[in-house]
PDB file of N, CA and C in Angstrom:
ATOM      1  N   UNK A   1      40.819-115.945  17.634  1.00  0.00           N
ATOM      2  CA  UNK A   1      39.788-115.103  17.046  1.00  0.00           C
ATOM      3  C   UNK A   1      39.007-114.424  18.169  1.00  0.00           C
ATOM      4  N   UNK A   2      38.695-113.207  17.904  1.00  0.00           N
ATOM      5  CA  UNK A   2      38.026-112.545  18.764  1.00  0.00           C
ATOM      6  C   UNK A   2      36.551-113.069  19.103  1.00  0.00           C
ATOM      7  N   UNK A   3      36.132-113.182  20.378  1.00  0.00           N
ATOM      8  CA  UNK A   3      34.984-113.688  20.635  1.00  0.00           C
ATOM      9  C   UNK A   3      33.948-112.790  21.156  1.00  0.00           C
ATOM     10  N   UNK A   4      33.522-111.297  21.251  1.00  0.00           N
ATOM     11  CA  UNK A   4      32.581-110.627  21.434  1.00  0.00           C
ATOM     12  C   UNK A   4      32.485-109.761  20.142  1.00  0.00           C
ATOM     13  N   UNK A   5      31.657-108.955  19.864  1.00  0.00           N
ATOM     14  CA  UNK A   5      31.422-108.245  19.397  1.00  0.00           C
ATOM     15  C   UNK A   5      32.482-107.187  19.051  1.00  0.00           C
ATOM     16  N   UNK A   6      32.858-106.346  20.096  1.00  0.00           N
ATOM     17  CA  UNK A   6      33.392-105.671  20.773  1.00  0.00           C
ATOM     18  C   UNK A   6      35.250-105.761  20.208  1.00  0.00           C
ATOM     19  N   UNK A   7      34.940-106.927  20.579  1.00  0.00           N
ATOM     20  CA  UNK A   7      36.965-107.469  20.001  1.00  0.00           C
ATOM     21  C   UNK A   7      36.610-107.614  18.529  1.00  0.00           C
ATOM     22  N   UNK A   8      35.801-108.104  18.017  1.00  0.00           N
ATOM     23  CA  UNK A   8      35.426-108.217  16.814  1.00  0.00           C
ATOM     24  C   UNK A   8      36.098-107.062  15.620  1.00  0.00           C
ATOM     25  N   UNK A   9      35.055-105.504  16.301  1.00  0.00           N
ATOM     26  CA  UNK A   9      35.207-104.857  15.903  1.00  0.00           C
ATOM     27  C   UNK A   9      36.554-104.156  16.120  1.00  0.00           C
ATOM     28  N   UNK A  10      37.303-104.200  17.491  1.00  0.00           N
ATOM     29  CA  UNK A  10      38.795-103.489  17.737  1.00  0.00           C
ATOM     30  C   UNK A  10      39.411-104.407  16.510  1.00  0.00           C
ATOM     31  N   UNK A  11      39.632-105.912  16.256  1.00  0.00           N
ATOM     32  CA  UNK A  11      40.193-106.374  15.762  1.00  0.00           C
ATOM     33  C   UNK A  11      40.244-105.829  14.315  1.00  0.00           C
ATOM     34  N   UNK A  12      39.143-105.057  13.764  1.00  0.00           N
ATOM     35  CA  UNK A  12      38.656-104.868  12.099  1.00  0.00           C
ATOM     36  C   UNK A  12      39.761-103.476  12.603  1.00  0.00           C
ATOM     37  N   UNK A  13      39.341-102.530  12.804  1.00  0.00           N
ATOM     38  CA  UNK A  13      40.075-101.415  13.022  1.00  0.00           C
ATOM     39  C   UNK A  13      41.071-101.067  13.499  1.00  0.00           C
ATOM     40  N   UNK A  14      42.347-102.312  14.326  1.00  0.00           N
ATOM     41  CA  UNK A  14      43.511-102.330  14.512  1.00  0.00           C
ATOM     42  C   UNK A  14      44.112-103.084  12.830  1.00  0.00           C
ATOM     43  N   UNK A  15      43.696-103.916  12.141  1.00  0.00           N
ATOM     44  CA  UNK A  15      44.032-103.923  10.740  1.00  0.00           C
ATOM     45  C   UNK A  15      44.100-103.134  10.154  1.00  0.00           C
ATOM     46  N   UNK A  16      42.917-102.143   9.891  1.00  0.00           N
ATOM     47  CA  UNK A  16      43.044-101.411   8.674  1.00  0.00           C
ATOM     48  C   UNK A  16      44.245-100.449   9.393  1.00  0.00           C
ATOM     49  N   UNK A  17      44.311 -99.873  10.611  1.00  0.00           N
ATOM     50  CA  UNK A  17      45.328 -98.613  11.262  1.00  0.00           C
ATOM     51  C   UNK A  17      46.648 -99.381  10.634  1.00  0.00           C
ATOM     52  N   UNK A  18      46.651-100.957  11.188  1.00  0.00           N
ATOM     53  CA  UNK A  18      47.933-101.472  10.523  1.00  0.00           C
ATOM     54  C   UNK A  18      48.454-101.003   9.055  1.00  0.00           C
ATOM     55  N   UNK A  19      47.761-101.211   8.402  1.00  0.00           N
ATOM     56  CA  UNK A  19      47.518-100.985   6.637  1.00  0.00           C
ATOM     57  C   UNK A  19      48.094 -99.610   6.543  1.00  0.00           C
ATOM     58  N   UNK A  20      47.208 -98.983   6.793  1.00  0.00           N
ATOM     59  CA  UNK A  20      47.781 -96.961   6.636  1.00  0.00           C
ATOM     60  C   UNK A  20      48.930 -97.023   7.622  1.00  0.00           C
ATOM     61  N   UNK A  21      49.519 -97.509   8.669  1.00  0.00           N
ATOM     62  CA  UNK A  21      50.768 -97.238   9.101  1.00  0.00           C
ATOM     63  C   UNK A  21      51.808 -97.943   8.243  1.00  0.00           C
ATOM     64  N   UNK A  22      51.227 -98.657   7.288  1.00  0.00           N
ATOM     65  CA  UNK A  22      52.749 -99.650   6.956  1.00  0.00           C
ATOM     66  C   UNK A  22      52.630 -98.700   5.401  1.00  0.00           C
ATOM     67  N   UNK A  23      51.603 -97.883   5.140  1.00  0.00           N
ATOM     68  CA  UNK A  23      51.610 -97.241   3.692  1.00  0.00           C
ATOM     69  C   UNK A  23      52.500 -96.192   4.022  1.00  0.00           C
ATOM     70  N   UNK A  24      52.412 -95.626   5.368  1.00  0.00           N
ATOM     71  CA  UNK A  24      52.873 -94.422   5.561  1.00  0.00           C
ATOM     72  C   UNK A  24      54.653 -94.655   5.791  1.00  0.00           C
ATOM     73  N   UNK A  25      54.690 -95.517   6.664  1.00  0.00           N
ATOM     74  CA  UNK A  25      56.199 -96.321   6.095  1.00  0.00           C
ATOM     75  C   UNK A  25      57.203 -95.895   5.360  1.00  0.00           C
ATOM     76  N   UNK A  26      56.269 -96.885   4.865  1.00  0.00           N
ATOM     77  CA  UNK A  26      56.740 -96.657   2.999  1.00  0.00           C
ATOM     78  C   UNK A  26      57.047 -95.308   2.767  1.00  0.00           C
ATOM     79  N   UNK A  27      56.140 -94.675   2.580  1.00  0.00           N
ATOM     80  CA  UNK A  27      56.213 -93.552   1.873  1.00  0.00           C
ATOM     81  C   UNK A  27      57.135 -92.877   2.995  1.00  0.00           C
ATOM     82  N   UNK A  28      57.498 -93.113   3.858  1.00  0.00           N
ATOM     83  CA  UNK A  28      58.954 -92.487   4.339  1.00  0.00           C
ATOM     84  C   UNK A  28      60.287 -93.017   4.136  1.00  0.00           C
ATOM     85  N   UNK A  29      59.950 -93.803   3.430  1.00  0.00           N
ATOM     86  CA  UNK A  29      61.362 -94.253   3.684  1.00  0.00           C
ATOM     87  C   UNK A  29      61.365 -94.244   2.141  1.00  0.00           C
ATOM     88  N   UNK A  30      60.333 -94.134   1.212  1.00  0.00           N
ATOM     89  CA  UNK A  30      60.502 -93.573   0.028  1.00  0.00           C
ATOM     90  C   UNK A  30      61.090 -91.989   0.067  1.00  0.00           C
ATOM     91  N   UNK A  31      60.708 -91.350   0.791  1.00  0.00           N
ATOM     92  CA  UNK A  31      61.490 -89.797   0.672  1.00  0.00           C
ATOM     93  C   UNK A  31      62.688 -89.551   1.391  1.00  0.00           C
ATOM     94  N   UNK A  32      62.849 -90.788   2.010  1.00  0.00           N
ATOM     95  CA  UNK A  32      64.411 -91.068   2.443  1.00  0.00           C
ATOM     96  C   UNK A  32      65.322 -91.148   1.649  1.00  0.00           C
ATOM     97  N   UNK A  33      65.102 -91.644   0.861  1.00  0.00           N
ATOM     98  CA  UNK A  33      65.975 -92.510  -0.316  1.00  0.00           C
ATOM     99  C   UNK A  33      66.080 -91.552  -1.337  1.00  0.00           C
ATOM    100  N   UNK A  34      64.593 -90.817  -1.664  1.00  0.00           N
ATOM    101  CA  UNK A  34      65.272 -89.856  -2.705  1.00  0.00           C
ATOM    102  C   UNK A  34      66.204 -88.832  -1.913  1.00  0.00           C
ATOM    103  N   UNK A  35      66.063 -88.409  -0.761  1.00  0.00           N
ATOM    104  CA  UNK A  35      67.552 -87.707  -0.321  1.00  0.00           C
ATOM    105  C   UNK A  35      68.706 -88.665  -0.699  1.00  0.00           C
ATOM    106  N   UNK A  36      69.180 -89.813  -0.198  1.00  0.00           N
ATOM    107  CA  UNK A  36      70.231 -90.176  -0.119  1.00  0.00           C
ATOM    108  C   UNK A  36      70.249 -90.722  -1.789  1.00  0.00           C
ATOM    109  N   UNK A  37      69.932 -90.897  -2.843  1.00  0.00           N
ATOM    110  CA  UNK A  37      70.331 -90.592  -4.106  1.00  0.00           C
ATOM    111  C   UNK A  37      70.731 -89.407  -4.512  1.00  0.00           C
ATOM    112  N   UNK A  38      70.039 -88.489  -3.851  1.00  0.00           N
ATOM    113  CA  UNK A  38      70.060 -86.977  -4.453  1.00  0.00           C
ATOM    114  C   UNK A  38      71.446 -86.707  -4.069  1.00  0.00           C
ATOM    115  N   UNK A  39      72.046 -87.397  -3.199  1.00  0.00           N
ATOM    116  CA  UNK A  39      73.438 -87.133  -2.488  1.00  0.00           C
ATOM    117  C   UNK A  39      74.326 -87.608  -2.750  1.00  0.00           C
ATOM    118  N   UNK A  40      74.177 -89.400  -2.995  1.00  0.00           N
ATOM    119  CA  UNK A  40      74.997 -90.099  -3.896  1.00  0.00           C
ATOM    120  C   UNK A  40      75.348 -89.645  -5.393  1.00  0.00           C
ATOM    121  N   UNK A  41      74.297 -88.720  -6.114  1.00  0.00           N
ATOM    122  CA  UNK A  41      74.219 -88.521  -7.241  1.00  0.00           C
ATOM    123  C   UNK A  41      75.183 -86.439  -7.364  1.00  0.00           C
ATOM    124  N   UNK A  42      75.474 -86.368  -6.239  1.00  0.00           N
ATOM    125  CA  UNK A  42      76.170 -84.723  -6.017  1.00  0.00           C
ATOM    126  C   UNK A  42      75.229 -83.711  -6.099  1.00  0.00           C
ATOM    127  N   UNK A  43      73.752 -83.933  -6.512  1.00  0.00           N
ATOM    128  CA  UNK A  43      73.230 -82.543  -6.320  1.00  0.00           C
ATOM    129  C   UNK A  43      72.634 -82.338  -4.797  1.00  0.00           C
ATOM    130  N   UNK A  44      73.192 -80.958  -4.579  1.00  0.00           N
ATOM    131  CA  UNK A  44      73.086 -80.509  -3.405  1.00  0.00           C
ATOM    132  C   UNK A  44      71.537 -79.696  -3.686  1.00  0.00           C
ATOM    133  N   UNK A  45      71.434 -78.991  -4.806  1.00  0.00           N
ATOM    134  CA  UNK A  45      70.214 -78.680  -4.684  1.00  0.00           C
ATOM    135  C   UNK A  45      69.123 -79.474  -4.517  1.00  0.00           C
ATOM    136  N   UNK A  46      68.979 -80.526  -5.239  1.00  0.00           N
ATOM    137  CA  UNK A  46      67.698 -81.449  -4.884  1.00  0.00           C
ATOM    138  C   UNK A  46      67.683 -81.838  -3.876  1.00  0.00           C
ATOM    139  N   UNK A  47      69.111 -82.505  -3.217  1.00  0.00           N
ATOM    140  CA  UNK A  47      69.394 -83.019  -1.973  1.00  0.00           C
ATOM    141  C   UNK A  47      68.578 -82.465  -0.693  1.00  0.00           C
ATOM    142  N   UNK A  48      68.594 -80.662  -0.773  1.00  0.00           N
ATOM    143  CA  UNK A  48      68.189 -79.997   0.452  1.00  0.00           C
ATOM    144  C   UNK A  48      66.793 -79.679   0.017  1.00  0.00           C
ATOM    145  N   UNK A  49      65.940 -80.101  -1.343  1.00  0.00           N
ATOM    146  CA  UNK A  49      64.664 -79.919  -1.650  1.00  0.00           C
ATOM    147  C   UNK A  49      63.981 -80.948  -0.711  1.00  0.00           C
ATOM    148  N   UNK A  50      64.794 -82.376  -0.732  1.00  0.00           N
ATOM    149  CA  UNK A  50      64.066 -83.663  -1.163  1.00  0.00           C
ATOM    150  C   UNK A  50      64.368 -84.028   0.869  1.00  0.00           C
ATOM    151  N   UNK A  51      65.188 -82.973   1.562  1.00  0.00           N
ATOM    152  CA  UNK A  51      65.646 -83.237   2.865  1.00  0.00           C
ATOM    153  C   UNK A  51      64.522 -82.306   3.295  1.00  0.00           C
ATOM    154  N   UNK A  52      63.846 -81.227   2.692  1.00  0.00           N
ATOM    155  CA  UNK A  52      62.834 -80.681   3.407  1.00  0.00           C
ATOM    156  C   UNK A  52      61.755 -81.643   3.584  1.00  0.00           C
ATOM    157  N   UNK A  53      61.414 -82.262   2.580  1.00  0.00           N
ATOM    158  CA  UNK A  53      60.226 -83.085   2.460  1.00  0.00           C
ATOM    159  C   UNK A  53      59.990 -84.293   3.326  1.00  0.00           C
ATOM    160  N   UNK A  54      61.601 -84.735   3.799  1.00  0.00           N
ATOM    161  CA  UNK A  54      61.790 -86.315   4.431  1.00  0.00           C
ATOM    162  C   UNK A  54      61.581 -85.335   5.836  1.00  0.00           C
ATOM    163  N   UNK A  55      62.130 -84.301   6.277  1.00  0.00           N
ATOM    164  CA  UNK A  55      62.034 -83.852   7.573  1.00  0.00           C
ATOM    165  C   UNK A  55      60.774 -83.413   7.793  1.00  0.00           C
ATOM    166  N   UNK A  56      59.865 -83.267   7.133  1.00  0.00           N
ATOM    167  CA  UNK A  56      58.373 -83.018   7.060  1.00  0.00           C
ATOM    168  C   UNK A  56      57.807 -84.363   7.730  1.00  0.00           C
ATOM    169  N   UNK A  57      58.413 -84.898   6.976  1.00  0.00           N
ATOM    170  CA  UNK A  57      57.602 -86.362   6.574  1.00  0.00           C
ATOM    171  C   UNK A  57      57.222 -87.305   8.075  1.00  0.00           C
ATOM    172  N   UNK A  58      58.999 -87.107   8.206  1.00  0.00           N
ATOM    173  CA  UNK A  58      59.474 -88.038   9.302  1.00  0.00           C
ATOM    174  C   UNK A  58      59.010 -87.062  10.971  1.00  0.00           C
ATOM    175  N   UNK A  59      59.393 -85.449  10.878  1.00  0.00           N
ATOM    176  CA  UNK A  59      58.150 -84.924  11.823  1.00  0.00           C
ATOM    177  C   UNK A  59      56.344 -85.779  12.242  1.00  0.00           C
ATOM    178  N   UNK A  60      56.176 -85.481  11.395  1.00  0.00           N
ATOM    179  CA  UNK A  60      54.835 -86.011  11.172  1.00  0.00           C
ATOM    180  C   UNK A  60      54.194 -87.584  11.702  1.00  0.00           C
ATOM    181  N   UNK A  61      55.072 -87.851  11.352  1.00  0.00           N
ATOM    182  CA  UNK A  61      55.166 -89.584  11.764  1.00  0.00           C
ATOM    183  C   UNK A  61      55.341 -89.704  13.036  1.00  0.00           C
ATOM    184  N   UNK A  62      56.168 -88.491  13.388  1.00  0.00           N
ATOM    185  CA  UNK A  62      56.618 -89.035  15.201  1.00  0.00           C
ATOM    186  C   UNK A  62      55.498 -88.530  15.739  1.00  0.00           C
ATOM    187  N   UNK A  63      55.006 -86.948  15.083  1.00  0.00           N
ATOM    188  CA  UNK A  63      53.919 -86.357  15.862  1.00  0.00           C
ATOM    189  C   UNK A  63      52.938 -87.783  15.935  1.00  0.00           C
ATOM    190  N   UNK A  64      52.386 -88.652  15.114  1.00  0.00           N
ATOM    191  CA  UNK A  64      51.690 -89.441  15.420  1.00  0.00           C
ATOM    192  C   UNK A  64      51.470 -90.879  16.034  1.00  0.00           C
ATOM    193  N   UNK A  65      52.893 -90.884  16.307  1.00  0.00           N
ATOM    194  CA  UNK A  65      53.367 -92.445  16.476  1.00  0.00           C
ATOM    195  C   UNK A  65      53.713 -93.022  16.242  1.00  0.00           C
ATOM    196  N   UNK A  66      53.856 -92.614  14.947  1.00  0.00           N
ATOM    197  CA  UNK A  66      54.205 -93.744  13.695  1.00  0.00           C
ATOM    198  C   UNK A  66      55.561 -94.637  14.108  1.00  0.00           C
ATOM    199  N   UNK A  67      56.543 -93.910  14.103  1.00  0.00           N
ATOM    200  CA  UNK A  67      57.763 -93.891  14.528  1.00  0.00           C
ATOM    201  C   UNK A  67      58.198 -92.902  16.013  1.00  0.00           C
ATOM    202  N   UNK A  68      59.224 -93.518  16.907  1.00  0.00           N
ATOM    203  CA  UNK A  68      59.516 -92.463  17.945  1.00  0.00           C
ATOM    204  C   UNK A  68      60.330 -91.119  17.847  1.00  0.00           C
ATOM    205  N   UNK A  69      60.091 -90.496  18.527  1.00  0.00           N
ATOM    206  CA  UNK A  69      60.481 -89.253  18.602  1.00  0.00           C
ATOM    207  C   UNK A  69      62.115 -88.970  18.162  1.00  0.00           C
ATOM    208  N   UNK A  70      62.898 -90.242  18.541  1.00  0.00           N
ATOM    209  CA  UNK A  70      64.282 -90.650  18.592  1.00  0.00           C
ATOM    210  C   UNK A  70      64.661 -91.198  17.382  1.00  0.00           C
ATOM    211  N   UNK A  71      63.580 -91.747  16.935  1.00  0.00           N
ATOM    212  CA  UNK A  71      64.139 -92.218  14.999  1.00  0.00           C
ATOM    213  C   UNK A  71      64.267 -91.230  14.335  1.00  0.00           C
ATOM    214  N   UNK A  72      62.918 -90.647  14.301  1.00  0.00           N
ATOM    215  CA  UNK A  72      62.829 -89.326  13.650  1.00  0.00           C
ATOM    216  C   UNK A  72      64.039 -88.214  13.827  1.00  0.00           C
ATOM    217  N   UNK A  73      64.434 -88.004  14.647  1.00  0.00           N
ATOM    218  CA  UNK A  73      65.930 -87.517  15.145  1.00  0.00           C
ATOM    219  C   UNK A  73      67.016 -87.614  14.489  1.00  0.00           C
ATOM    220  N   UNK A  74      67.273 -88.739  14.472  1.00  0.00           N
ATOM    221  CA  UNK A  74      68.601 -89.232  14.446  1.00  0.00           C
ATOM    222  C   UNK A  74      68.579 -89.938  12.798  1.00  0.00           C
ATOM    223  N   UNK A  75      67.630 -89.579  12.367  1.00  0.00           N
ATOM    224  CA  UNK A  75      67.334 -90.115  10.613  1.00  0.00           C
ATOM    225  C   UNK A  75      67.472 -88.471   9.879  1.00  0.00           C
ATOM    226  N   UNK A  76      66.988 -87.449  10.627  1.00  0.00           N
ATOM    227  CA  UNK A  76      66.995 -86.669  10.023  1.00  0.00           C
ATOM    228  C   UNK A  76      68.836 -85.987  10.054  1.00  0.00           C
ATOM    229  N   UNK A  77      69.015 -86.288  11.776  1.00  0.00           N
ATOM    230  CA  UNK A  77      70.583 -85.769  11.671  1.00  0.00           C
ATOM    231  C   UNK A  77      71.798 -86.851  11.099  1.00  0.00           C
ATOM    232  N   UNK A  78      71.129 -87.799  10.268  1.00  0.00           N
ATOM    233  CA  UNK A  78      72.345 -88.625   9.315  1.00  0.00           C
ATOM    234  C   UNK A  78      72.061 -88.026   7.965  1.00  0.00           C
ATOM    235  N   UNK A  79      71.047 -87.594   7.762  1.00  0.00           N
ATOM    236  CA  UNK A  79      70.725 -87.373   6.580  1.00  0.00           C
ATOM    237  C   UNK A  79      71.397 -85.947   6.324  1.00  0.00           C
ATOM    238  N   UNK A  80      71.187 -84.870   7.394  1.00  0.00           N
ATOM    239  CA  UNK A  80      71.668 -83.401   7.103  1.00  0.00           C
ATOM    240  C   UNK A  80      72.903 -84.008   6.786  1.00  0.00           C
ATOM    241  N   UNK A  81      74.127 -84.663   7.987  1.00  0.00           N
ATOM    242  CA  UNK A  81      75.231 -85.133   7.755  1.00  0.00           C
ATOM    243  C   UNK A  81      75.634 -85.529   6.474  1.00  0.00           C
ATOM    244  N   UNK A  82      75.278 -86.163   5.762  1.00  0.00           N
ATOM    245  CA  UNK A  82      75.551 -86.629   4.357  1.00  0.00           C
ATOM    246  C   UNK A  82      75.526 -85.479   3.843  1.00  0.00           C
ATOM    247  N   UNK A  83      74.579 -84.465   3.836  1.00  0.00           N
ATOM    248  CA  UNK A  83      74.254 -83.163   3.166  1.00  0.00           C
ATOM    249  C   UNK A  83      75.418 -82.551   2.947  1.00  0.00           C
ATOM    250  N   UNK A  84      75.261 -82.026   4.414  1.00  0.00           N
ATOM    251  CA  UNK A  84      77.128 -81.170   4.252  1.00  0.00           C
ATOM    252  C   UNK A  84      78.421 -81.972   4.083  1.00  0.00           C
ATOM    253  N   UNK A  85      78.177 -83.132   4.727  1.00  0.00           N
ATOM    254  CA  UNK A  85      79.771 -83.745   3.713  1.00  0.00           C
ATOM    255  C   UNK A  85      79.640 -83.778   2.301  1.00  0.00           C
ATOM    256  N   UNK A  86      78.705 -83.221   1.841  1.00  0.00           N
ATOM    257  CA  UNK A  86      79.178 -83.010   0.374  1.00  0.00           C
ATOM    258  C   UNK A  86      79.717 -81.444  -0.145  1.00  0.00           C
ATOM    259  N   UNK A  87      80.116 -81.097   0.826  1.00  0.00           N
ATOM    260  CA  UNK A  87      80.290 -79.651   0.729  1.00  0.00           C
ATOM    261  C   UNK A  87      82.014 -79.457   0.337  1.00  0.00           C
TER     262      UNK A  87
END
């Protein structure tokens, strides 16, 4: 347990950052998934709706840390991949 003040308070506000990073997560890897249904399921149109939104998403995340620069990458270029092999 933190013993000043000081750690006290880093300790309250490295939790809650925890909290909103593990919501934000989620919610990527929720718009992950609706791509790769949208793909399993053959529509290409939703597929490249629901791939704008995850490449938004997953941008965003790296811009902040969330995830590295290199996940974000290489999640978005498996995902296009699936895209056009349905072509």
């Amino acid at each position: 347990m933190a013993n000043t003040v000081q750690a006290t308070k880093r300790a309250r506000i490295a939790e809650k950052t925890r909290i909103l990073n593990v919501a934000q997560r989620s919610h990527m890897r929720t718009v992950v998934k609706k791509v790769l249904v949208a793909v399993a399921a053959g529509d290409k149109a939703a597929a490249n709706t629901a791939f704008r939104a995850a490449q938004s998403k997953l941008d965003g995340l790296a811009r902040k840390g969330i995830i590295s620069k290199n996940k974000a990458g290489r999640s978005k270029s498996r995902i296009n991949a699936r895209i056009k092999a349905m072509a």
